[in-house]
Protein backbone atom coordinates (compact mmCIF):
# COMPACT_ATOMS: atom_id res chain seq x y z
CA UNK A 1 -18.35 9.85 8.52
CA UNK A 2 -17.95 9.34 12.09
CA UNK A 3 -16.13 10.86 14.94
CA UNK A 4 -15.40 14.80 15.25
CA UNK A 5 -16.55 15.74 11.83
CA UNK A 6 -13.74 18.19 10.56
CA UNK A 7 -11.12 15.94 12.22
CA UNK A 8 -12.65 12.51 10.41
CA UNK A 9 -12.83 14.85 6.95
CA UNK A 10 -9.41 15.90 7.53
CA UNK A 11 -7.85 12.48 8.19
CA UNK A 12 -10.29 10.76 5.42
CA UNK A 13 -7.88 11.08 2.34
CA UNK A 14 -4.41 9.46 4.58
CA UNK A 15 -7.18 6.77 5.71
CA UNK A 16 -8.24 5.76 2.06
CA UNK A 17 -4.99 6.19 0.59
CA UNK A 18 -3.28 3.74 2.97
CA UNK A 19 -6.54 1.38 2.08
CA UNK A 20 -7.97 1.63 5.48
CA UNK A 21 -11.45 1.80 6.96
CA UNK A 22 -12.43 4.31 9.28
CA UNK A 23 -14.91 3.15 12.43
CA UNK A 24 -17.45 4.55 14.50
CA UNK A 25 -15.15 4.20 18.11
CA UNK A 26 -17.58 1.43 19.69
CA UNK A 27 -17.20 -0.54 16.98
CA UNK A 28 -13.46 -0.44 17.14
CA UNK A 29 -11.32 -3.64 18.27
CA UNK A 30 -7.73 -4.45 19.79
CA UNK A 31 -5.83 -4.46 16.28
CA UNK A 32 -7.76 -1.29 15.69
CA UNK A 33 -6.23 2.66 15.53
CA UNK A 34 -7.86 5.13 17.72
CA UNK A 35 -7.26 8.98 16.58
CA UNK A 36 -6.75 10.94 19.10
CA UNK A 37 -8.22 15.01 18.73
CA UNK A 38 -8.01 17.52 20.95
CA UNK A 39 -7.48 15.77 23.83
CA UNK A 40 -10.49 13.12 23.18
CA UNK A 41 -10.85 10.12 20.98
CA UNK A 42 -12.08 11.16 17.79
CA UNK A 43 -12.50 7.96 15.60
CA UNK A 44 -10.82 4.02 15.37
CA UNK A 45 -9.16 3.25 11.99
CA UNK A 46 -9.08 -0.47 11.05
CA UNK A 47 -5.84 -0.69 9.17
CA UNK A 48 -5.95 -3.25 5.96
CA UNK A 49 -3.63 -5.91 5.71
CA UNK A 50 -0.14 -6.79 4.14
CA UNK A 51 -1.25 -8.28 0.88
CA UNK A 52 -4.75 -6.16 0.24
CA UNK A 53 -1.67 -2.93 0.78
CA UNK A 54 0.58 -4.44 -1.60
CA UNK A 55 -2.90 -5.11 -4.38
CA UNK A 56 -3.04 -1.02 -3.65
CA UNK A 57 0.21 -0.22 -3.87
CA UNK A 58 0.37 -2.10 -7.46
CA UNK A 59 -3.24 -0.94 -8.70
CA UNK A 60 -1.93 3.30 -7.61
CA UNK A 61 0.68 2.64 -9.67
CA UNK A 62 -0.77 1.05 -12.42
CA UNK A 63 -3.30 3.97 -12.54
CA UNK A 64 -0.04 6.77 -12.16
CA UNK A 65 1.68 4.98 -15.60
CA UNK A 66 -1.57 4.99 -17.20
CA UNK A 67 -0.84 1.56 -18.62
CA UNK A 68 -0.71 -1.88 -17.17
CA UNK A 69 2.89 -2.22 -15.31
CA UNK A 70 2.86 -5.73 -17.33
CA UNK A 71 3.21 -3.13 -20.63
CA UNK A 72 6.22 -1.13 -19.13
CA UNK A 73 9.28 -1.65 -20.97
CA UNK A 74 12.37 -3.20 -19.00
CA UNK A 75 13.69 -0.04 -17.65
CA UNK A 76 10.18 1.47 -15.77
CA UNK A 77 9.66 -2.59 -14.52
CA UNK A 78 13.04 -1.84 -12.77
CA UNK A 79 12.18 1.37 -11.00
CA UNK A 80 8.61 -0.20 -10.18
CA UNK A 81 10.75 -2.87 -8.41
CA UNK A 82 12.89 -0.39 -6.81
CA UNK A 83 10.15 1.82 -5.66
CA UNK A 84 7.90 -1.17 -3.99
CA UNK A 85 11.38 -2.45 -2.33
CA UNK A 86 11.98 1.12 -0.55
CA UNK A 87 8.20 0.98 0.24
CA UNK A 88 9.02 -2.39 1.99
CA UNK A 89 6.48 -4.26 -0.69
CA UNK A 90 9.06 -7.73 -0.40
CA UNK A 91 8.61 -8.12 3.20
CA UNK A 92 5.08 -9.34 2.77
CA UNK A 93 4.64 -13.18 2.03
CA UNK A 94 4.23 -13.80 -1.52
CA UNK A 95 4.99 -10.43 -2.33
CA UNK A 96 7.88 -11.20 -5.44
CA UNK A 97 5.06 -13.72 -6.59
CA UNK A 98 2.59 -10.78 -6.61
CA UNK A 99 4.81 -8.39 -7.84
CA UNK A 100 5.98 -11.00 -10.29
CA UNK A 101 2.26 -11.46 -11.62
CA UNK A 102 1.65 -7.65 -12.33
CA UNK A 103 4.56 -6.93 -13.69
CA UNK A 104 3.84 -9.78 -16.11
CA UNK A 105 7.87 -11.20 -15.05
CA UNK A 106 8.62 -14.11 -13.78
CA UNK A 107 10.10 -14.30 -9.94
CA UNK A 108 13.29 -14.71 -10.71
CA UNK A 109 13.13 -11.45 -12.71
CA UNK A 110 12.03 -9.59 -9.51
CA UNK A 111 14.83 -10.97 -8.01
CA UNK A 112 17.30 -10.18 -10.35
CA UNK A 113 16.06 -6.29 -10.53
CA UNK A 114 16.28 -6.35 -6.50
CA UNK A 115 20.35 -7.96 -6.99
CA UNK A 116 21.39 -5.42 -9.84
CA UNK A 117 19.77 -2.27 -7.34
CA UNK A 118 21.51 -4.09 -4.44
CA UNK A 119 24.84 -4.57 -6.34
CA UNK A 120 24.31 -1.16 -8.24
């Protein structure tokens, strides 16, 4: 672990749950979060991007059904779209396509789950 120790241990689960990387702070570059504790910088968190988020996202939910989302009847397929739309999953490139994939649906599927919440 680096940086203040409790602080690092502390911040640790929010850092691997968001699929991030914590960094010793001279290792830490411009794109790169630096915690702040008490007053001093504590330790840089390289944040992951878009798409490996979205893989994440998919994979944490996958786990949370206990099944493959591709094995979900119609109904949880909706609510996975519904809850990856509120967690802003379409705003990344390719992300219908990716949601598409896992869901085992085809894209215009996705899209026709995000028009019935949007009309609903």
């Amino acid at each position: 672990m680096t940086g203040d120790e409790p602080f690092a241990a502390a911040v640790k689960p929010l850092v691997d749950a968001i699929g991030g990387t914590m960094l010793p702070l001279d290792e830490a570059g411009p794109d790169d979060v630096v915690l702040t504790w008490q007053g001093a910088d504590a330790v840089a968190v390289r944040l992951p991007r878009l798409a490996d988020s979205l893989d994440r996202i998919l994979a944490a939910m996958e786990r949370g059904k206990g099944i493959p989302l591709a094995d979900l009847d119609r109904r949880a397929k909706q609510e996975v779209v519904r809850t990856l739309e509120a967690r802003g999953a379409f705003s990344v490139r390719h992300g219908v396509e990716t949601v598409a994939s896992a869901l085992g649906v085809s894209r215009f599927t996705v899209y026709n789950y995000l028009n019935r919440e949007r009309e609903g």
